[in-house]
PDB file of N, CA and C in Angstrom:
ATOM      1  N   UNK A   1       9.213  32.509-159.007  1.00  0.00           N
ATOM      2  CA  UNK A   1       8.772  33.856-158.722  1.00  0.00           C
ATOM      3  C   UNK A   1       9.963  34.807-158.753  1.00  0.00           C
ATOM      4  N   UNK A   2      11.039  34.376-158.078  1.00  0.00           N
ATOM      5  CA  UNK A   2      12.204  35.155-157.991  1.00  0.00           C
ATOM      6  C   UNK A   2      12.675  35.671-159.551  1.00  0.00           C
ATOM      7  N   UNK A   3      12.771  34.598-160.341  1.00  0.00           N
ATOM      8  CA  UNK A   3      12.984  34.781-161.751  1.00  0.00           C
ATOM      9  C   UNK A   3      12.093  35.736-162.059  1.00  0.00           C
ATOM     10  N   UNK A   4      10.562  35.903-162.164  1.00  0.00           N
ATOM     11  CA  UNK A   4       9.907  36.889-162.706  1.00  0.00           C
ATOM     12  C   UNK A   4      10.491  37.905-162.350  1.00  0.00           C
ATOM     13  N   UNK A   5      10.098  38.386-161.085  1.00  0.00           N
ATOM     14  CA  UNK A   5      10.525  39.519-159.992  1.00  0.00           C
ATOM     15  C   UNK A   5      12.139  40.143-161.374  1.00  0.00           C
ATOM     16  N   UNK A   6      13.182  39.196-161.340  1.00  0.00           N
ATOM     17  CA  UNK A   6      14.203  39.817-162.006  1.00  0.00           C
ATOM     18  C   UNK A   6      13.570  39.895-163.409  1.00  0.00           C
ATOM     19  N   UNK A   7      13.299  38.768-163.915  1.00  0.00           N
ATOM     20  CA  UNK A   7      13.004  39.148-165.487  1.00  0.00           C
ATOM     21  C   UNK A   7      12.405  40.705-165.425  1.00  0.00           C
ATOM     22  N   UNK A   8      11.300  41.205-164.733  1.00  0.00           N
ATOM     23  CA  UNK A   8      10.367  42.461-165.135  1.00  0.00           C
ATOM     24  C   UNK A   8      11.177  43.384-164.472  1.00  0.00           C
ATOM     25  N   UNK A   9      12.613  43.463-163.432  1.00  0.00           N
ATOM     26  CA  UNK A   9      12.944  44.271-162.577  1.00  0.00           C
ATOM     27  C   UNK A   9      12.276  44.730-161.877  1.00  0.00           C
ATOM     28  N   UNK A  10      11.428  43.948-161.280  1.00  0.00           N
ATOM     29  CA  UNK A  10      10.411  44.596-159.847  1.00  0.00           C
ATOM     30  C   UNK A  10      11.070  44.389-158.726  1.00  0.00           C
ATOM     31  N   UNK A  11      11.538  45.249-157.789  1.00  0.00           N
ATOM     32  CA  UNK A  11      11.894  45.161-156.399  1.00  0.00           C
ATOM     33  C   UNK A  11      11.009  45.019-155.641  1.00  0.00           C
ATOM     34  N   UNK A  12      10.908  43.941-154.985  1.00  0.00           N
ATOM     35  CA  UNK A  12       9.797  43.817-154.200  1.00  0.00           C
ATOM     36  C   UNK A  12       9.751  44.261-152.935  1.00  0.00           C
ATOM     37  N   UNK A  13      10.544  44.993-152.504  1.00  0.00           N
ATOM     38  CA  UNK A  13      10.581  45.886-151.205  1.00  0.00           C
ATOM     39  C   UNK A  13      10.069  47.048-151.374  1.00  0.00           C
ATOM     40  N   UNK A  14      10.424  47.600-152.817  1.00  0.00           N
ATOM     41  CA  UNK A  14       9.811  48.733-153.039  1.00  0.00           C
ATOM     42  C   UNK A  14       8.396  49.057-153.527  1.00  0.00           C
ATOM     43  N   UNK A  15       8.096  47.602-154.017  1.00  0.00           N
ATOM     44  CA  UNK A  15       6.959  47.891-154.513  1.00  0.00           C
ATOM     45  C   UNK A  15       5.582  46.780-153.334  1.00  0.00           C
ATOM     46  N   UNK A  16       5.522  47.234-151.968  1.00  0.00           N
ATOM     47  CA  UNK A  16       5.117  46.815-151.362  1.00  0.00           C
ATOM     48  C   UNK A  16       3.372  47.417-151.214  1.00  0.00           C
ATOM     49  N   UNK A  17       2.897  45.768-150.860  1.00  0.00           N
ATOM     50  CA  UNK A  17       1.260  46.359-151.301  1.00  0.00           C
ATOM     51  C   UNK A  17       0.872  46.799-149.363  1.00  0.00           C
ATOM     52  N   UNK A  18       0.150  47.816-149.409  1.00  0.00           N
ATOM     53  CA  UNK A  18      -0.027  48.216-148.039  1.00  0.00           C
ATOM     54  C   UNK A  18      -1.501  47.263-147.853  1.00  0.00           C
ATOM     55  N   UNK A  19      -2.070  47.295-146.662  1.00  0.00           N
ATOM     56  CA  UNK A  19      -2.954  46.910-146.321  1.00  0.00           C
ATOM     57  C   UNK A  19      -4.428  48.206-146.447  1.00  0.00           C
ATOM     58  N   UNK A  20      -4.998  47.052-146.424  1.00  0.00           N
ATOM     59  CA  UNK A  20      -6.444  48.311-147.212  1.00  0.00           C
ATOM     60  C   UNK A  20      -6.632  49.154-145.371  1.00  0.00           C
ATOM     61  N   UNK A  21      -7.285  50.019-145.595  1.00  0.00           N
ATOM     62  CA  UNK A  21      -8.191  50.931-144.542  1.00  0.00           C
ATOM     63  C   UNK A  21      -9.139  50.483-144.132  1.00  0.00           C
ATOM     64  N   UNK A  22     -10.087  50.667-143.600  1.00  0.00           N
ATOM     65  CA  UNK A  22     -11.510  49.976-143.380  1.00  0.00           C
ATOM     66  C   UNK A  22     -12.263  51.440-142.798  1.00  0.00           C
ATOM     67  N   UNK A  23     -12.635  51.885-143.532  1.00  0.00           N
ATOM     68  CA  UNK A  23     -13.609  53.316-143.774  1.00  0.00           C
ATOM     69  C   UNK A  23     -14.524  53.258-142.598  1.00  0.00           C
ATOM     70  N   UNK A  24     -14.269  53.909-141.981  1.00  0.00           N
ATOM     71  CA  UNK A  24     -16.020  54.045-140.600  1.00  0.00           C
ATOM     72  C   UNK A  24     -17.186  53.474-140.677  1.00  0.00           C
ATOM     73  N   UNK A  25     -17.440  52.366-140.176  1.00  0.00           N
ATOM     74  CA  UNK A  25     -19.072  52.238-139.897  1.00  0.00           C
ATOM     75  C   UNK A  25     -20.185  52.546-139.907  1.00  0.00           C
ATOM     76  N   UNK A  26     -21.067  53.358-140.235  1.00  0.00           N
ATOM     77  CA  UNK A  26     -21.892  54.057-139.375  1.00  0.00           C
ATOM     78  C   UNK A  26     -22.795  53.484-138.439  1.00  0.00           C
ATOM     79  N   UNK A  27     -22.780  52.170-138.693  1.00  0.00           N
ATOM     80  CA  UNK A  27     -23.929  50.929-137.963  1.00  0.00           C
ATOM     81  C   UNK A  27     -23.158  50.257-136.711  1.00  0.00           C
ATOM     82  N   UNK A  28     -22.328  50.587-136.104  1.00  0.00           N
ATOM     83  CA  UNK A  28     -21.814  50.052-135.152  1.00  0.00           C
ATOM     84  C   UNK A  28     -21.884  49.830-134.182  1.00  0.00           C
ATOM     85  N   UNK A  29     -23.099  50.757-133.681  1.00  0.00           N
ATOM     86  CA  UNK A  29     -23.991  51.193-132.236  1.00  0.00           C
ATOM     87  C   UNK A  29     -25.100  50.258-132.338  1.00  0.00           C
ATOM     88  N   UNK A  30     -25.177  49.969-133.596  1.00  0.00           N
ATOM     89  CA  UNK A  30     -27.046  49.230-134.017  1.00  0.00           C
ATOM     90  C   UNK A  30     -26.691  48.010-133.447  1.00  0.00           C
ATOM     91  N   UNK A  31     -27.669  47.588-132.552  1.00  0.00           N
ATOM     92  CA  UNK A  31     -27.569  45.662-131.908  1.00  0.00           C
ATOM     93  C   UNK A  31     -28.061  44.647-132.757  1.00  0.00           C
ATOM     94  N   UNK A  32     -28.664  45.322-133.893  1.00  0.00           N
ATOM     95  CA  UNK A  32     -29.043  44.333-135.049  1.00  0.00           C
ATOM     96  C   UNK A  32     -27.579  44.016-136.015  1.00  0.00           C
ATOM     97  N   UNK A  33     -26.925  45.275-136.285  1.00  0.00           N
ATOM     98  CA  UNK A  33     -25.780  44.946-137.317  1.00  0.00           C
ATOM     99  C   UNK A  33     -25.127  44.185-136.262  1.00  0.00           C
ATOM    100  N   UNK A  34     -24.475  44.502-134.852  1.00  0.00           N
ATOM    101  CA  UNK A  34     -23.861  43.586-134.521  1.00  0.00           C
ATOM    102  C   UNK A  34     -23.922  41.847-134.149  1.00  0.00           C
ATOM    103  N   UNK A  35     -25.280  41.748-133.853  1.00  0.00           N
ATOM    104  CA  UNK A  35     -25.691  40.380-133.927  1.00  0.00           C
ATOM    105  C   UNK A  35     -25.006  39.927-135.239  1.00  0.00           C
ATOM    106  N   UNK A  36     -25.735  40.522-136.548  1.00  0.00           N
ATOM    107  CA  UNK A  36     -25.212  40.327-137.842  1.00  0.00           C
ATOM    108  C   UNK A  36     -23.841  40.047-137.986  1.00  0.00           C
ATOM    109  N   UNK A  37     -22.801  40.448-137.332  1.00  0.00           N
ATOM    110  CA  UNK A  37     -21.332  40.265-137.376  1.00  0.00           C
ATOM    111  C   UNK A  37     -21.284  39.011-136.610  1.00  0.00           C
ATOM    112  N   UNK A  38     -21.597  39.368-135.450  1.00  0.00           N
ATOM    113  CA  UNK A  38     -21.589  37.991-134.465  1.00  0.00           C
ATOM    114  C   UNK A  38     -21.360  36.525-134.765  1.00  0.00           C
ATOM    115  N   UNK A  39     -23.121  36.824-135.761  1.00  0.00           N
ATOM    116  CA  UNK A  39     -23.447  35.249-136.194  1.00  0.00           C
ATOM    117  C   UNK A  39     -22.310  34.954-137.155  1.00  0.00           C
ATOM    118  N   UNK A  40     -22.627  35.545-138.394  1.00  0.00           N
ATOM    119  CA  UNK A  40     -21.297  34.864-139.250  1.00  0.00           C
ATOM    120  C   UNK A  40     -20.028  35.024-138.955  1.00  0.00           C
ATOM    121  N   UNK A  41     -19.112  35.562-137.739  1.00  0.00           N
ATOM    122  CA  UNK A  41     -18.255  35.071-137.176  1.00  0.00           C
ATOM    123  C   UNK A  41     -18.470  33.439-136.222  1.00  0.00           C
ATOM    124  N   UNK A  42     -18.935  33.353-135.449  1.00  0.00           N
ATOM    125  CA  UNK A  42     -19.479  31.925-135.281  1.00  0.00           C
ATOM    126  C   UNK A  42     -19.746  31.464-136.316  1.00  0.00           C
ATOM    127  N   UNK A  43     -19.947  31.510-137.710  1.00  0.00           N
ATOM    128  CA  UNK A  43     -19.777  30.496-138.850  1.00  0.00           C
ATOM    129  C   UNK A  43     -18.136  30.105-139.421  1.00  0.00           C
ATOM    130  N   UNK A  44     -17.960  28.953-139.102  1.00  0.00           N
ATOM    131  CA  UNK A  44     -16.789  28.580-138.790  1.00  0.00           C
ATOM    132  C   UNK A  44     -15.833  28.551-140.232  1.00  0.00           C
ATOM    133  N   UNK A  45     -16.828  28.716-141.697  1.00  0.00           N
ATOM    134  CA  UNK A  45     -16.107  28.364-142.810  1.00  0.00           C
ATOM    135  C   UNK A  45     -15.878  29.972-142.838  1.00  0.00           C
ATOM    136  N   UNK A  46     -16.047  31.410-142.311  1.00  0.00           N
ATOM    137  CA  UNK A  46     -15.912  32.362-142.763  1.00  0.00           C
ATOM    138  C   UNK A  46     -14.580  32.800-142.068  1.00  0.00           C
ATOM    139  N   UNK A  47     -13.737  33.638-142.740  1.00  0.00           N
ATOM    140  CA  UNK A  47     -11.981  33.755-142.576  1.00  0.00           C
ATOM    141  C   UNK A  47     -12.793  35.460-142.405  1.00  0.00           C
ATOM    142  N   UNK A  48     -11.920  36.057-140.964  1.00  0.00           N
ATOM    143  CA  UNK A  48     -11.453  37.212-140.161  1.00  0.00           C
ATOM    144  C   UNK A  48     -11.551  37.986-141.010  1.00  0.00           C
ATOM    145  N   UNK A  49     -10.846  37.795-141.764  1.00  0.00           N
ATOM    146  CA  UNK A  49     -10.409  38.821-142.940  1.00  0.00           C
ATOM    147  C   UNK A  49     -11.575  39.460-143.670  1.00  0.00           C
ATOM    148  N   UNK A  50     -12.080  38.486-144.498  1.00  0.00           N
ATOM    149  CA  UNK A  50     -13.253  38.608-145.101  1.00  0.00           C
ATOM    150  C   UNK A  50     -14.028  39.383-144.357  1.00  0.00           C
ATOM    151  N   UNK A  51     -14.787  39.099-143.609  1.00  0.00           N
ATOM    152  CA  UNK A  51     -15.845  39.377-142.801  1.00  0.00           C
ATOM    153  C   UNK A  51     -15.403  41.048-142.091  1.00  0.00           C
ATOM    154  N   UNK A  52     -14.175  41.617-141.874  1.00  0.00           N
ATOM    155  CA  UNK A  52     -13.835  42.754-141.855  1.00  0.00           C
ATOM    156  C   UNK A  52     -14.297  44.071-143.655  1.00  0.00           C
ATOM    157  N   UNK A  53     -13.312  42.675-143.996  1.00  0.00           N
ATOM    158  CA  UNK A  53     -14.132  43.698-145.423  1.00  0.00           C
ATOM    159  C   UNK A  53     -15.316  43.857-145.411  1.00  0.00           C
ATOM    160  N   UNK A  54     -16.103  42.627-145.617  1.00  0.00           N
ATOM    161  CA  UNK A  54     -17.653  42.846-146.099  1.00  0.00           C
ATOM    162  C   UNK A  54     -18.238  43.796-144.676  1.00  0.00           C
ATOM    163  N   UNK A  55     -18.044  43.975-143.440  1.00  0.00           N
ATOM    164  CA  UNK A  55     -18.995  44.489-142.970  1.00  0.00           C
ATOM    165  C   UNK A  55     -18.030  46.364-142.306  1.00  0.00           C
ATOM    166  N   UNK A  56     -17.089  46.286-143.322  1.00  0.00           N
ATOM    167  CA  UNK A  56     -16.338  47.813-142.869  1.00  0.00           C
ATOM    168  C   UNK A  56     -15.915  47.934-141.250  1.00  0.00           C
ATOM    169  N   UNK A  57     -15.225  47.000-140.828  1.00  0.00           N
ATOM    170  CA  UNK A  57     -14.512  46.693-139.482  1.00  0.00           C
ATOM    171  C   UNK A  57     -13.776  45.639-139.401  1.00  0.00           C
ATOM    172  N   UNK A  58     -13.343  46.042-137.694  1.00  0.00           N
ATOM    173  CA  UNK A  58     -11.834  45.830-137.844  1.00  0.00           C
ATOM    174  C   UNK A  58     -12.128  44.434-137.012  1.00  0.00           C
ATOM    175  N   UNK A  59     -11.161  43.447-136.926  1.00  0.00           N
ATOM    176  CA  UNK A  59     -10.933  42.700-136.004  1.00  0.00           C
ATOM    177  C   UNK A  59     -11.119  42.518-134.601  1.00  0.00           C
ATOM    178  N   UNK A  60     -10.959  43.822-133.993  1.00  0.00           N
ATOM    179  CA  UNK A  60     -11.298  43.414-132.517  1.00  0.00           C
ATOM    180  C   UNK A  60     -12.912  43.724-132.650  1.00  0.00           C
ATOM    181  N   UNK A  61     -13.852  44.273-133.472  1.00  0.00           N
ATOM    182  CA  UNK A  61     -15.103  44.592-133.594  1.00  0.00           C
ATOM    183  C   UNK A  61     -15.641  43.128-133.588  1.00  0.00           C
ATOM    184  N   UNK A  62     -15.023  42.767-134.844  1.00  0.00           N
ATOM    185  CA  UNK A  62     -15.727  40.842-134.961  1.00  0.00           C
ATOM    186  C   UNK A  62     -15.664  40.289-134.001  1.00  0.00           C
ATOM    187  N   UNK A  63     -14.623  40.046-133.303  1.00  0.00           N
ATOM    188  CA  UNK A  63     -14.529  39.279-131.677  1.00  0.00           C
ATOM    189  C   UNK A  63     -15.151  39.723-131.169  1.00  0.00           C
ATOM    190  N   UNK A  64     -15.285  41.070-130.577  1.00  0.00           N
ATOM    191  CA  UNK A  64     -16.058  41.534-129.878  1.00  0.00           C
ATOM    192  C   UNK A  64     -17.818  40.868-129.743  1.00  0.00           C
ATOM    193  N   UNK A  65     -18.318  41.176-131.313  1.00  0.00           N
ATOM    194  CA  UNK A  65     -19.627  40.648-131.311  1.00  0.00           C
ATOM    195  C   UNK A  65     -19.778  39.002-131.362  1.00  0.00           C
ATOM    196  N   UNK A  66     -18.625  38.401-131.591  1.00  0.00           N
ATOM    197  CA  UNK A  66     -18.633  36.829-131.588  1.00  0.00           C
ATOM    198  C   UNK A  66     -19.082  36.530-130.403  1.00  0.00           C
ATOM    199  N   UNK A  67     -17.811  37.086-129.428  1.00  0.00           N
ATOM    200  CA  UNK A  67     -17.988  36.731-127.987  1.00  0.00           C
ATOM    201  C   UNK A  67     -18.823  37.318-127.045  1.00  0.00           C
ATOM    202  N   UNK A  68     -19.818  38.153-127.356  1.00  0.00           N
ATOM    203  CA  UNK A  68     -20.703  38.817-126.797  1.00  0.00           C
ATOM    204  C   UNK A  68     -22.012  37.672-127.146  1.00  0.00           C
ATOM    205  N   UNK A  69     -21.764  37.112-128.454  1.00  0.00           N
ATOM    206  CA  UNK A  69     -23.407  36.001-128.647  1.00  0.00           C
ATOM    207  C   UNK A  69     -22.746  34.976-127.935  1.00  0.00           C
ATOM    208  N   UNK A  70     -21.231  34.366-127.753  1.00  0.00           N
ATOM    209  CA  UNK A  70     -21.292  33.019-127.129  1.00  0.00           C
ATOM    210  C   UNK A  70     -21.873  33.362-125.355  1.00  0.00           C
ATOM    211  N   UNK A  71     -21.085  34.063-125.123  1.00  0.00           N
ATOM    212  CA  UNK A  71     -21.061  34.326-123.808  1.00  0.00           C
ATOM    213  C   UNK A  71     -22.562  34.616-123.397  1.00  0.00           C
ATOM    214  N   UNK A  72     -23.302  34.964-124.098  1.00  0.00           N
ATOM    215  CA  UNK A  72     -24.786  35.383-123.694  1.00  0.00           C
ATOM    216  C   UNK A  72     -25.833  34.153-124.121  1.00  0.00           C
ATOM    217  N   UNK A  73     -25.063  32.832-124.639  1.00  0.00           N
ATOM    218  CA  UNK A  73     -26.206  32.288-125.758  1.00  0.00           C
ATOM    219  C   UNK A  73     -27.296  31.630-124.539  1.00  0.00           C
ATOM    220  N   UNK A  74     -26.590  31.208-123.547  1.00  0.00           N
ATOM    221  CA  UNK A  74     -26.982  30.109-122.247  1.00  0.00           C
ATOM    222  C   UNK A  74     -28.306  31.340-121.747  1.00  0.00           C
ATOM    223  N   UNK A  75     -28.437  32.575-121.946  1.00  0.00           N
ATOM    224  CA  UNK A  75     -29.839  32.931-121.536  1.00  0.00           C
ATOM    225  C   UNK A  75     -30.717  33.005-122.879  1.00  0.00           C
ATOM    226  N   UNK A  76     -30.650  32.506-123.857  1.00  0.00           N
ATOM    227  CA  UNK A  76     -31.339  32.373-125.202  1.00  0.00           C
ATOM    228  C   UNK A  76     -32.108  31.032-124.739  1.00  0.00           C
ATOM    229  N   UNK A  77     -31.772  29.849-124.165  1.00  0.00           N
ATOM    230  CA  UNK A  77     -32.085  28.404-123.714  1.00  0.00           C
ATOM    231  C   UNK A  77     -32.994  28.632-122.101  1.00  0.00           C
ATOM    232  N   UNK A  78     -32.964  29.299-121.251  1.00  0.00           N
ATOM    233  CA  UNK A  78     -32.793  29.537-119.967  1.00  0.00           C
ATOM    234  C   UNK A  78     -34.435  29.706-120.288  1.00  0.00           C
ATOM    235  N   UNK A  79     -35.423  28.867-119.169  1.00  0.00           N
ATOM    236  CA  UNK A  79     -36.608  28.997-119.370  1.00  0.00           C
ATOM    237  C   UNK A  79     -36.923  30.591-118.422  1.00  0.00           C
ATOM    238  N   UNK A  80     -37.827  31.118-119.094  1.00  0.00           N
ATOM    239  CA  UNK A  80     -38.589  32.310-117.970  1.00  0.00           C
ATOM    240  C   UNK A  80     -39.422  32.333-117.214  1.00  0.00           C
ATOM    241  N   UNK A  81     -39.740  31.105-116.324  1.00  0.00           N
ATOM    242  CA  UNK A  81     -40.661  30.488-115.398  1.00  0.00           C
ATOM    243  C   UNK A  81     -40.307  31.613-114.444  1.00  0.00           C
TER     244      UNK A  81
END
C-alpha cells in the first residue's frame, strides 16, 4: 500500500476521508420505527455501523432502542391474570 500511496503521490494525511453525517430522522418519536431499530440491533449478525446508515441515526439511538426491548422483554412473557 505504502508503495502505491508513493507511486500515485497521494498523501494520505491530506487526503483524509471524513466520516459521513447522518441527516435527521423524522421517525424518531414513532414507537413503531423504534421497535424497528431495536429488533435488528438484537440481531446479532448486524454491525452498529450499518444499521446507523440504513435507518439515518446515530449510535447512542440504536442502544438506546436495543436496550429499551431487552430491558422490557420479561413483561412481553409476564401472564395478565
Amino acid at each position: 500500500m505504502d508503495r502505491l500511496l508513493e507511486k500515485h503521490g497521494i498523501d494520505p494525511e491530506a487526503a483524509l476521508i471524513l466520516p459521513k453525517s447522518v441527516p435527521p430522522n423524522p421517525n424518531l418519536d414513532d414507537p413503531e420505527f423504534q421497535a424497528k431499530v431495536g429488533l435488528a440491533a438484537l440481531n446479532a449478525n448486524r454491525k452498529v455501523e450499518r444499521l446507523c446508515r440504513e435507518f439515518a441515526v446515530d449510535e447512542r439511538y440504536i442502544r438506546k432502542c436495543r436496550d429499551t426491548i431487552s430491558e422490557n422483554a420479561v413483561r412481553l412473557f409476564q401472564s395478565s391474570e
